[in-house]
N, C-alpha and C. Protein backbone atom coordinates (compact mmCIF):
# COMPACT_ATOMS: atom_id res chain seq x y z
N UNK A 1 -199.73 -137.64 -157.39
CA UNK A 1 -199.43 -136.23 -157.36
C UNK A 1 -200.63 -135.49 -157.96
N UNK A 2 -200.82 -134.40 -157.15
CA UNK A 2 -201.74 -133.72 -158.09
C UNK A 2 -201.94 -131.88 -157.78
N UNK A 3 -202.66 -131.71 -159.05
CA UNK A 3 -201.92 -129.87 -159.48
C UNK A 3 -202.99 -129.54 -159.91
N UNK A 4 -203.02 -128.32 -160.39
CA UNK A 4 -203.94 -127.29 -160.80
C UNK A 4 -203.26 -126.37 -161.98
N UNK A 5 -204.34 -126.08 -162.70
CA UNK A 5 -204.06 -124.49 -163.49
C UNK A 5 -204.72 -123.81 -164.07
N UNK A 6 -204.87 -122.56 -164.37
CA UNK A 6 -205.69 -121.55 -164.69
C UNK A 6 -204.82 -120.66 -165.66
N UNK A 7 -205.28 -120.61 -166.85
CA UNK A 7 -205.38 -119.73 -168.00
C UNK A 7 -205.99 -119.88 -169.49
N UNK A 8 -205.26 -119.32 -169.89
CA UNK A 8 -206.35 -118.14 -171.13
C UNK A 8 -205.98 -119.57 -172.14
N UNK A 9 -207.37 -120.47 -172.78
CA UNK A 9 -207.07 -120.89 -173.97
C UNK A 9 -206.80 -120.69 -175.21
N UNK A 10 -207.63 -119.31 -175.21
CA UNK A 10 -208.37 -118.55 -176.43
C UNK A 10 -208.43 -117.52 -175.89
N UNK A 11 -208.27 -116.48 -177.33
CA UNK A 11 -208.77 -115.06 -176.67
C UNK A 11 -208.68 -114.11 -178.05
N UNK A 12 -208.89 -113.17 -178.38
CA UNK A 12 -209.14 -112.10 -179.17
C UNK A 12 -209.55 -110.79 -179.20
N UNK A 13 -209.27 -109.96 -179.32
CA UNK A 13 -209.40 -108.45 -179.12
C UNK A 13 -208.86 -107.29 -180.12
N UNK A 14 -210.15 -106.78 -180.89
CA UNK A 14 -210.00 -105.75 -182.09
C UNK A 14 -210.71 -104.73 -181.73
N UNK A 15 -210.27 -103.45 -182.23
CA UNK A 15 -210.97 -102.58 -181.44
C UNK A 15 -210.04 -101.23 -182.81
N UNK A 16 -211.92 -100.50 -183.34
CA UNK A 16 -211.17 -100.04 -184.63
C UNK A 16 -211.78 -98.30 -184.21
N UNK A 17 -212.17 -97.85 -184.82
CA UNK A 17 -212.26 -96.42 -184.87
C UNK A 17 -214.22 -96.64 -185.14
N UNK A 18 -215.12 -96.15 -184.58
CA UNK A 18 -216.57 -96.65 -184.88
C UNK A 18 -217.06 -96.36 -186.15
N UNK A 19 -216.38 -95.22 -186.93
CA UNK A 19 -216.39 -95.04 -188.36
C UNK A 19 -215.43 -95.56 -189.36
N UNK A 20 -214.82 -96.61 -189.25
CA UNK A 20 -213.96 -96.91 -190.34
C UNK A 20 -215.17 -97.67 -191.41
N UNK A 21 -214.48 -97.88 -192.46
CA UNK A 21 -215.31 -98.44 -193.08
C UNK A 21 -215.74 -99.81 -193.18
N UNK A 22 -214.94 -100.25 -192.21
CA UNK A 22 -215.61 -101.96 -191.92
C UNK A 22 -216.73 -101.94 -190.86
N UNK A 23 -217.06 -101.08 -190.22
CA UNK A 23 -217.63 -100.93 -188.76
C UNK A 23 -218.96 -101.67 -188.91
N UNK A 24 -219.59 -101.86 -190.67
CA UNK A 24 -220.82 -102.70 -190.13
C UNK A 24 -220.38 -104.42 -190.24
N UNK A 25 -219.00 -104.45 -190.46
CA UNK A 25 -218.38 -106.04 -189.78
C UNK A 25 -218.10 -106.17 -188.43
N UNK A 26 -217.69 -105.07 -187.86
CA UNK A 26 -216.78 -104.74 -186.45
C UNK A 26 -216.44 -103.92 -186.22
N UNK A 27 -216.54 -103.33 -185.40
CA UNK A 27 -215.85 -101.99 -184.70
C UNK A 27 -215.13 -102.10 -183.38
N UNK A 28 -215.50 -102.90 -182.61
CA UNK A 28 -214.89 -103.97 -181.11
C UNK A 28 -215.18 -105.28 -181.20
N UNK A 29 -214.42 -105.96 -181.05
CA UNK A 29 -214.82 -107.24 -180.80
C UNK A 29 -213.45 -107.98 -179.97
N UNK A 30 -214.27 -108.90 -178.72
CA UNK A 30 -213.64 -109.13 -177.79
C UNK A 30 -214.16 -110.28 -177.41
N UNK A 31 -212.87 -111.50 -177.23
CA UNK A 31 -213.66 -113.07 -176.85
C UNK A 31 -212.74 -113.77 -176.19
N UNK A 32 -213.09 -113.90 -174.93
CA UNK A 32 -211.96 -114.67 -173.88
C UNK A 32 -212.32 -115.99 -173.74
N UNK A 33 -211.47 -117.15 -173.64
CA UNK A 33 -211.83 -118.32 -172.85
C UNK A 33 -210.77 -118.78 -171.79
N UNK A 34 -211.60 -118.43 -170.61
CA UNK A 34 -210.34 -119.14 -169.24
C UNK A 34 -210.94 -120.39 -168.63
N UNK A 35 -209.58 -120.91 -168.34
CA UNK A 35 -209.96 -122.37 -168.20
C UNK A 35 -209.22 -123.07 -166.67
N UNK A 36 -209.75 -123.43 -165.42
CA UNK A 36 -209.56 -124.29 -164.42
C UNK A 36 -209.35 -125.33 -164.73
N UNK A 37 -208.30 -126.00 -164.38
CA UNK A 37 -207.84 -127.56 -164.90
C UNK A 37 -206.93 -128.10 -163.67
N UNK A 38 -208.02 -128.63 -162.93
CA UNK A 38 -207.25 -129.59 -161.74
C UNK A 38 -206.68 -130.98 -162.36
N UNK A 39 -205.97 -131.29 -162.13
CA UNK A 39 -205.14 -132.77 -162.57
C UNK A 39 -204.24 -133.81 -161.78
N UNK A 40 -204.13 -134.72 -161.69
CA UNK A 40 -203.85 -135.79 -161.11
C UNK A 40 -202.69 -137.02 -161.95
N UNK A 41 -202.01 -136.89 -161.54
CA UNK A 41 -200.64 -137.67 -162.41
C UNK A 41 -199.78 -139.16 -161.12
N UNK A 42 -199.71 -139.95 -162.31
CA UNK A 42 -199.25 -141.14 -161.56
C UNK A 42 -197.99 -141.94 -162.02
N UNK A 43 -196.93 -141.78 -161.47
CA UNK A 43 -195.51 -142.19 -161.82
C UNK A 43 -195.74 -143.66 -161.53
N UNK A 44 -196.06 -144.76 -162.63
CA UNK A 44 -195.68 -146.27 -162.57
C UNK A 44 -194.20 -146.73 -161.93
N UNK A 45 -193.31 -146.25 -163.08
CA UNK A 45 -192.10 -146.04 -162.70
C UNK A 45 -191.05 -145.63 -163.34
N UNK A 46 -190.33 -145.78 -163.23
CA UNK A 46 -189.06 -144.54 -163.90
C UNK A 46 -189.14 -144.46 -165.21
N UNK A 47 -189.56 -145.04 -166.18
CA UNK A 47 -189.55 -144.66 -167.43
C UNK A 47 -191.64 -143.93 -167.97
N UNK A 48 -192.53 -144.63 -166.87
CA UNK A 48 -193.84 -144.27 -167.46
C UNK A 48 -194.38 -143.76 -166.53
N UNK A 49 -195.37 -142.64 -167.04
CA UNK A 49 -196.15 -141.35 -166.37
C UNK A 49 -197.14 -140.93 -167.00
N UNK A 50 -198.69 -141.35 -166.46
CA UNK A 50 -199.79 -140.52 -167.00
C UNK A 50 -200.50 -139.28 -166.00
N UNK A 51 -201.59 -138.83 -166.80
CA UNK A 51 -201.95 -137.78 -165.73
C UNK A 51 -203.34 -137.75 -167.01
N UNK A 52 -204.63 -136.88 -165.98
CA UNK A 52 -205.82 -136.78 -166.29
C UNK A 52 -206.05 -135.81 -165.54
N UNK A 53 -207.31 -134.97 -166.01
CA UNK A 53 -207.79 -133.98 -165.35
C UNK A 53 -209.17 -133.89 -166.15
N UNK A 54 -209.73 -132.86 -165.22
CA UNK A 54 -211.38 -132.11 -165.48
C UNK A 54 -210.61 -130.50 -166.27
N UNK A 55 -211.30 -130.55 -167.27
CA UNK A 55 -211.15 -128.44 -167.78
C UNK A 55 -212.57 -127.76 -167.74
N UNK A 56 -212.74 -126.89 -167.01
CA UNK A 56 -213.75 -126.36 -166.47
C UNK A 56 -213.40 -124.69 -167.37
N UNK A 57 -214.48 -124.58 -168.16
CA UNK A 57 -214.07 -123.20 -169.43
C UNK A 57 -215.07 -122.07 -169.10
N UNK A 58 -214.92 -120.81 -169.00
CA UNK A 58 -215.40 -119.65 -169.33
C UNK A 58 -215.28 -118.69 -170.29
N UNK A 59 -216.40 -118.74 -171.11
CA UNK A 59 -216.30 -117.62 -172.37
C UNK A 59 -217.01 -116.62 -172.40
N UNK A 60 -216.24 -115.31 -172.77
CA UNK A 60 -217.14 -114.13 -172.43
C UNK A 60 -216.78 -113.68 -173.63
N UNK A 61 -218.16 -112.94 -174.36
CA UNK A 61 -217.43 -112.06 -175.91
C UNK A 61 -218.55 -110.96 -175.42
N UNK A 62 -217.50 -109.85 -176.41
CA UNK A 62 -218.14 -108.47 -177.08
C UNK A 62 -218.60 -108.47 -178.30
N UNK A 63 -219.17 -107.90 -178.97
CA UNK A 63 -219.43 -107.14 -180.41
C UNK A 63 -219.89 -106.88 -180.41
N UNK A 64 -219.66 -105.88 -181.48
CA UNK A 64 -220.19 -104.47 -181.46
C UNK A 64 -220.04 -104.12 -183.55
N UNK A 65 -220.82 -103.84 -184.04
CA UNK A 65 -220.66 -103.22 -185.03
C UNK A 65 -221.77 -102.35 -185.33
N UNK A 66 -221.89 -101.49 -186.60
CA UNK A 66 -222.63 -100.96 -187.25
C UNK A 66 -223.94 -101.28 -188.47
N UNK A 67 -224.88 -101.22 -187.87
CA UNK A 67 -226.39 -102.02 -188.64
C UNK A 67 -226.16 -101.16 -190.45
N UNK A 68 -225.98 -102.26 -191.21
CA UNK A 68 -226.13 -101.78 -192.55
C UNK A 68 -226.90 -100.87 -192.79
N UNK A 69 -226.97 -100.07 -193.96
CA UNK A 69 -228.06 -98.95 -194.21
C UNK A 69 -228.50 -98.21 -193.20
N UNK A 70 -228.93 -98.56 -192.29
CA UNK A 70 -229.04 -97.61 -190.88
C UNK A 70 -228.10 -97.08 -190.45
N UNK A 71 -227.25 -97.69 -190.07
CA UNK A 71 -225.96 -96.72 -189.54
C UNK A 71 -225.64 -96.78 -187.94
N UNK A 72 -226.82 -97.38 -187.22
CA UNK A 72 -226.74 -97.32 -185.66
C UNK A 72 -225.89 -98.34 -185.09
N UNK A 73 -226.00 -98.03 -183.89
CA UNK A 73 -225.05 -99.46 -183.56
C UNK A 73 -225.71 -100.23 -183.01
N UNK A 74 -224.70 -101.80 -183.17
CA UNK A 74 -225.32 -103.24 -182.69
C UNK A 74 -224.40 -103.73 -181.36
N UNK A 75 -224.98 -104.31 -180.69
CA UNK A 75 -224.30 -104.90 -179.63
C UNK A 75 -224.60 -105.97 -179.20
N UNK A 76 -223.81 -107.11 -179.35
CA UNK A 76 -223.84 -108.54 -178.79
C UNK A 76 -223.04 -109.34 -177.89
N UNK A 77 -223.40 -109.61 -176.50
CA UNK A 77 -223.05 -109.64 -175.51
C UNK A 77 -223.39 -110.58 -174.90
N UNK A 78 -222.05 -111.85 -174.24
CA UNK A 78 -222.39 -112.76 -173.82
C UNK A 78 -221.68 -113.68 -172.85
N UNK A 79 -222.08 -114.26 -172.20
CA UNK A 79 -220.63 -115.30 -171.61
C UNK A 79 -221.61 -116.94 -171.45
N UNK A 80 -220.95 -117.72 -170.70
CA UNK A 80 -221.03 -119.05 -170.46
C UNK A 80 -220.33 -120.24 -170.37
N UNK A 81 -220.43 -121.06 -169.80
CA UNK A 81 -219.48 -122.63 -168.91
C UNK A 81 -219.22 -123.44 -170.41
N UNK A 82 -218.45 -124.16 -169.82
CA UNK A 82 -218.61 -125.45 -170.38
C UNK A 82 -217.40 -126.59 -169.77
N UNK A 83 -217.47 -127.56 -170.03
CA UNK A 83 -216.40 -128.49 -169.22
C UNK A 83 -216.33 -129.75 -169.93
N UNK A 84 -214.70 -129.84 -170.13
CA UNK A 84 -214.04 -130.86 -170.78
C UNK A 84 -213.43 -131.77 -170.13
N UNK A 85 -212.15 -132.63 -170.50
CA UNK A 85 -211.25 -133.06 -169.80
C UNK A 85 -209.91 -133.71 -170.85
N UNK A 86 -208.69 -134.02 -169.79
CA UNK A 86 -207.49 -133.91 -170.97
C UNK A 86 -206.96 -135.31 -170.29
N UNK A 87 -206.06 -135.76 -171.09
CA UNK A 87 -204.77 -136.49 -170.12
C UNK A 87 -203.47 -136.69 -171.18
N UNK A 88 -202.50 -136.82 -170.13
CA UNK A 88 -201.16 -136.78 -170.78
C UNK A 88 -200.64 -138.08 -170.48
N UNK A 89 -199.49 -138.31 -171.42
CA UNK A 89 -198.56 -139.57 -171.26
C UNK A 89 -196.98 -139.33 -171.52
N UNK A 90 -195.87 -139.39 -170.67
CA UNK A 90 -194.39 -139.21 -170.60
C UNK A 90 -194.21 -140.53 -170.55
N UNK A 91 -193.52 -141.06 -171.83
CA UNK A 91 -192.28 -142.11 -171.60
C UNK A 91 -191.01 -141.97 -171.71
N UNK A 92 -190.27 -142.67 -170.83
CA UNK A 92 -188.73 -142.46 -171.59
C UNK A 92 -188.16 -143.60 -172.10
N UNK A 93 -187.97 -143.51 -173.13
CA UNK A 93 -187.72 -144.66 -173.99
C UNK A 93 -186.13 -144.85 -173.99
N UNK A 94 -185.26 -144.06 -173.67
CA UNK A 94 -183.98 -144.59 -173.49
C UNK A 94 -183.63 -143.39 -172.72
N UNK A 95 -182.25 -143.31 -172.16
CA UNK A 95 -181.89 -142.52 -170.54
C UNK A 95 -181.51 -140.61 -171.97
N UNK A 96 -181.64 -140.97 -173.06
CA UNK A 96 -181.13 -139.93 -173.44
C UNK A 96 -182.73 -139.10 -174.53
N UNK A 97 -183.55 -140.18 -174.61
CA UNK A 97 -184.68 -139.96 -175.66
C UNK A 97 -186.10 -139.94 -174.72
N UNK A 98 -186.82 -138.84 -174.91
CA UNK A 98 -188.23 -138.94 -174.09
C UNK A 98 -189.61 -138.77 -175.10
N UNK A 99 -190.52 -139.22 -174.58
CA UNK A 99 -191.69 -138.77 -175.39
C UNK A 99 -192.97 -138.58 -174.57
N UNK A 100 -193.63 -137.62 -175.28
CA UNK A 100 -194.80 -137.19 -174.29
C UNK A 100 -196.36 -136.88 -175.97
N UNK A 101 -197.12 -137.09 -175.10
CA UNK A 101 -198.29 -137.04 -175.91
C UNK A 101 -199.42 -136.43 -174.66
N UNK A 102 -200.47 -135.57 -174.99
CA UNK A 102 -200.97 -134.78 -174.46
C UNK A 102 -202.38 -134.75 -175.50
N UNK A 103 -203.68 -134.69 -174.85
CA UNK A 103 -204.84 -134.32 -175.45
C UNK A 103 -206.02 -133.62 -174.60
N UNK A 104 -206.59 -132.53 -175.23
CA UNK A 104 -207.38 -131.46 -174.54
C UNK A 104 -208.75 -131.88 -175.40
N UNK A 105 -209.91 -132.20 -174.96
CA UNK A 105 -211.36 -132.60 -175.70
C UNK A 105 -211.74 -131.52 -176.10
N UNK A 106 -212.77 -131.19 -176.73
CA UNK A 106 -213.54 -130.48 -177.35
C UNK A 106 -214.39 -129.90 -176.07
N UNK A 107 -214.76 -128.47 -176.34
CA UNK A 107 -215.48 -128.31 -175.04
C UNK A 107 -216.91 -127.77 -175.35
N UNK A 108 -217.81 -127.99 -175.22
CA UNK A 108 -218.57 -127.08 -175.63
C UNK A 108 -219.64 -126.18 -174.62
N UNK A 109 -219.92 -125.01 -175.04
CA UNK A 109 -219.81 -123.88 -174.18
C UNK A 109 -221.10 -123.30 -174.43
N UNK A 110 -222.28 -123.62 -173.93
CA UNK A 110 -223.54 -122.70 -173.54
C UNK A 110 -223.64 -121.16 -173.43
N UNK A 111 -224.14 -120.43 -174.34
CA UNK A 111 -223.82 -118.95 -174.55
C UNK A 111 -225.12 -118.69 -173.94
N UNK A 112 -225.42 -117.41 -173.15
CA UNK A 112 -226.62 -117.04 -173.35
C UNK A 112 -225.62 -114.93 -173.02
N UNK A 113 -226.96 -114.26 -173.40
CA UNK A 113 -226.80 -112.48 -173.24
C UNK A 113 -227.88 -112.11 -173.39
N UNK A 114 -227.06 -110.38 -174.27
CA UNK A 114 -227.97 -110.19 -175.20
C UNK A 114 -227.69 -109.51 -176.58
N UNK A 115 -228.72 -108.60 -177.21
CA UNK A 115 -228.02 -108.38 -178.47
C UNK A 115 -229.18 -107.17 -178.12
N UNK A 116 -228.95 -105.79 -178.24
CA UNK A 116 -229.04 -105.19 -178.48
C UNK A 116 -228.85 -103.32 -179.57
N UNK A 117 -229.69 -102.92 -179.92
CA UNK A 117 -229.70 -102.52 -180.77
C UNK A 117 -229.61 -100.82 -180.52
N UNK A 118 -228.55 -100.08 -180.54
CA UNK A 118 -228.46 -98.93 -180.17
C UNK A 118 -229.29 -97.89 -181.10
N UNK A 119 -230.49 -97.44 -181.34
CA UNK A 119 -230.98 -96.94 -182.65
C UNK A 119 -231.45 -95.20 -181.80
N UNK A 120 -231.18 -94.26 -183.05
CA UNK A 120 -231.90 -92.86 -182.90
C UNK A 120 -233.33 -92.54 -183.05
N UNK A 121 -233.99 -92.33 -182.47
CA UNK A 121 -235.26 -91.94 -182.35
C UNK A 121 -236.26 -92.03 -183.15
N UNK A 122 -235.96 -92.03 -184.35
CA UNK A 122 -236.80 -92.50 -185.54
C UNK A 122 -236.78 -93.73 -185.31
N UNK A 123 -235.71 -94.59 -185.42
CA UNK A 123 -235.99 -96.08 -185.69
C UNK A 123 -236.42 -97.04 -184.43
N UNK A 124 -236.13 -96.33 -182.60
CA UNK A 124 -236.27 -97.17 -182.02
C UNK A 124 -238.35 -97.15 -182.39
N UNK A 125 -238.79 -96.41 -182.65
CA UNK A 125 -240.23 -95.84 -182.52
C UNK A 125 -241.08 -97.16 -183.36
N UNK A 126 -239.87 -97.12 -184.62
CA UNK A 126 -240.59 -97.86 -185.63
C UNK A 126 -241.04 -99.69 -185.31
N UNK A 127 -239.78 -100.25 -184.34
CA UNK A 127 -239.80 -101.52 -183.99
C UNK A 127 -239.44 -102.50 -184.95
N UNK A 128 -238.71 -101.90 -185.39
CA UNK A 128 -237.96 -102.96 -186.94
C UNK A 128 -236.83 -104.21 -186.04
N UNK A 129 -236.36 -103.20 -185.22
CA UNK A 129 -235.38 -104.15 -184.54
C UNK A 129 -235.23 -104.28 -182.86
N UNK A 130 -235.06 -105.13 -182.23
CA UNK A 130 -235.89 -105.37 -180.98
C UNK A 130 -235.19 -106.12 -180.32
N UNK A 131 -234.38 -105.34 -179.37
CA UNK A 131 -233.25 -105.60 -178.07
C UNK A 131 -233.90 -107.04 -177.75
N UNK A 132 -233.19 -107.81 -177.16
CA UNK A 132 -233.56 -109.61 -176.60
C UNK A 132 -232.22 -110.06 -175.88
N UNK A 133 -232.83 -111.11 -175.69
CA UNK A 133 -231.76 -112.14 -175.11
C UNK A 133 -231.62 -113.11 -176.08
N UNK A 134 -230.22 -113.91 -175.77
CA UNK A 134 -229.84 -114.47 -177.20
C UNK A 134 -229.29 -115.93 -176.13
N UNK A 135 -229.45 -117.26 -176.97
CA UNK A 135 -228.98 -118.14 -176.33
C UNK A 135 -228.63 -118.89 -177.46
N UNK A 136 -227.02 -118.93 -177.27
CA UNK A 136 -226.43 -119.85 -178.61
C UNK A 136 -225.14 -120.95 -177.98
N UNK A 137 -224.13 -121.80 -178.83
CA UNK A 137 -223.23 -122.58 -178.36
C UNK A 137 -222.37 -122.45 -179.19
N UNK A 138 -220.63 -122.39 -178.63
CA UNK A 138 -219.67 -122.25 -179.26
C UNK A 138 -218.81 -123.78 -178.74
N UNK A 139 -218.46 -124.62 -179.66
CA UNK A 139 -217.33 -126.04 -179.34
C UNK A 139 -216.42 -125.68 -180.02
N UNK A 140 -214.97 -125.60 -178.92
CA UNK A 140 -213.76 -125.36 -178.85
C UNK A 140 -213.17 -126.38 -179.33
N UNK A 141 -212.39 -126.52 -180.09
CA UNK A 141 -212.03 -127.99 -180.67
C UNK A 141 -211.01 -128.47 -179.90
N UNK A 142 -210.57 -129.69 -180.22
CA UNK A 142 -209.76 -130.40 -179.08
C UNK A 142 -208.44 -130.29 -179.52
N UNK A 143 -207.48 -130.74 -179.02
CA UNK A 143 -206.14 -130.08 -179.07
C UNK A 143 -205.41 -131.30 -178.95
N UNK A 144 -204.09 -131.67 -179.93
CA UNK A 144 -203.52 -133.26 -179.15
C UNK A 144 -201.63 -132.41 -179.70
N UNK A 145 -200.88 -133.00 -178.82
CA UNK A 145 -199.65 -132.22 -178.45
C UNK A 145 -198.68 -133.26 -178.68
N UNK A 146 -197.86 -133.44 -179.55
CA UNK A 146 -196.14 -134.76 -179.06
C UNK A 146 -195.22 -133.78 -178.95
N UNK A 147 -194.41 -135.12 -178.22
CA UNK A 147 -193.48 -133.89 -177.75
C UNK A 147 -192.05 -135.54 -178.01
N UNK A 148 -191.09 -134.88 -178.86
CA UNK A 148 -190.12 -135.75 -178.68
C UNK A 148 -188.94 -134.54 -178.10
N UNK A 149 -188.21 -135.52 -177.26
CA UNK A 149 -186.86 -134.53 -176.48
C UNK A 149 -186.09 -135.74 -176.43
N UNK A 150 -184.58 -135.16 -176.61
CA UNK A 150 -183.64 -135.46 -176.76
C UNK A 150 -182.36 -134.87 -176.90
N UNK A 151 -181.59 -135.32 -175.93
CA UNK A 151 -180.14 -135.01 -175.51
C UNK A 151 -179.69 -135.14 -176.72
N UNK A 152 -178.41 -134.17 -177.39
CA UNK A 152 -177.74 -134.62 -178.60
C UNK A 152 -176.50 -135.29 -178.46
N UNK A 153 -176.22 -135.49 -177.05
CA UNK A 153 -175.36 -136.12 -176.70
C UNK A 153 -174.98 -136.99 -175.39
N UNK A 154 -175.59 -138.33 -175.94
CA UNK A 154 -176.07 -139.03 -174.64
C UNK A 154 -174.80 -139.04 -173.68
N UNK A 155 -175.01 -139.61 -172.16
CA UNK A 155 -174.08 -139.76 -171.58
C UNK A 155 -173.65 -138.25 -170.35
């Protein structure tokens, strides 16, 4: 048998007033990870069932805050892949008791953007700080799941 799925692993979204007084921590900040996960599952037989798949990840972030002492704004902007893989295991250990175990790898995720520097006229002139492209890596940690189920009343 085999399936597919698509959604959100991770995600985050703050979004404050551009003058509060945290703004040179954050003022927006926004970080998605969606994830494609085709999979493939194989019924031995009535009591045992595994399954495996590929996770294929996309991460996109915002931020945005306010440059200390200056006061202007910062902007860091980015997305990038990365690709894991998982597999699961269902037993049923008696017609009334089941168990399942599940594990998602670590993924790690190639960033590249940029980071730019929103500055007023005095400071872009001066060259203190200097719009670029930025290439960094974020690893998603891995994930492991049990699952016991059970009827409270067999029969």
């Amino acid at each position: 048998m085999a399936g597919r799925r698509f959604f959100a692993r991770f995600g985050l979204g703050t979004e404050f007033d551009e003058n509060w007084p945290g703004a040179t921590n954050s003022y927006n900040a926004f970080v998605r990870v969606v994830e494609f996960n085709p999979n493939i599952a194989w019924k031995f037989d009535d009591k045992l069932s595994l399954s495996g798949g590929v996770s294929l990840a996309r991460m996109d972030l915002k931020l945005e805050s306010k440059a200390p002492i200056f006061g202007y704004d910062t902007s860091l902007t980015g997305n990038g892949y990365g690709v894991g893989y998982n597999f699961g295991v269902h037993y049923k250990l008696l017609d009334w008791v089941k168990l399942g175990l599940s594990y998602r790898s670590k993924i790690r995720i190639n960033l590249s953007g940029r980071s730019d520097f929103i500055q007023p006229g005095w400071a872009s002139s001066s060259g203190l700080f200097r719009d670029g492209a930025i290439d960094s890596h974020v690893t998603l940690p891995d994930e492991l799941f049990t699952v016991l189920i059970s009827r409270c009343c067999p029969g």
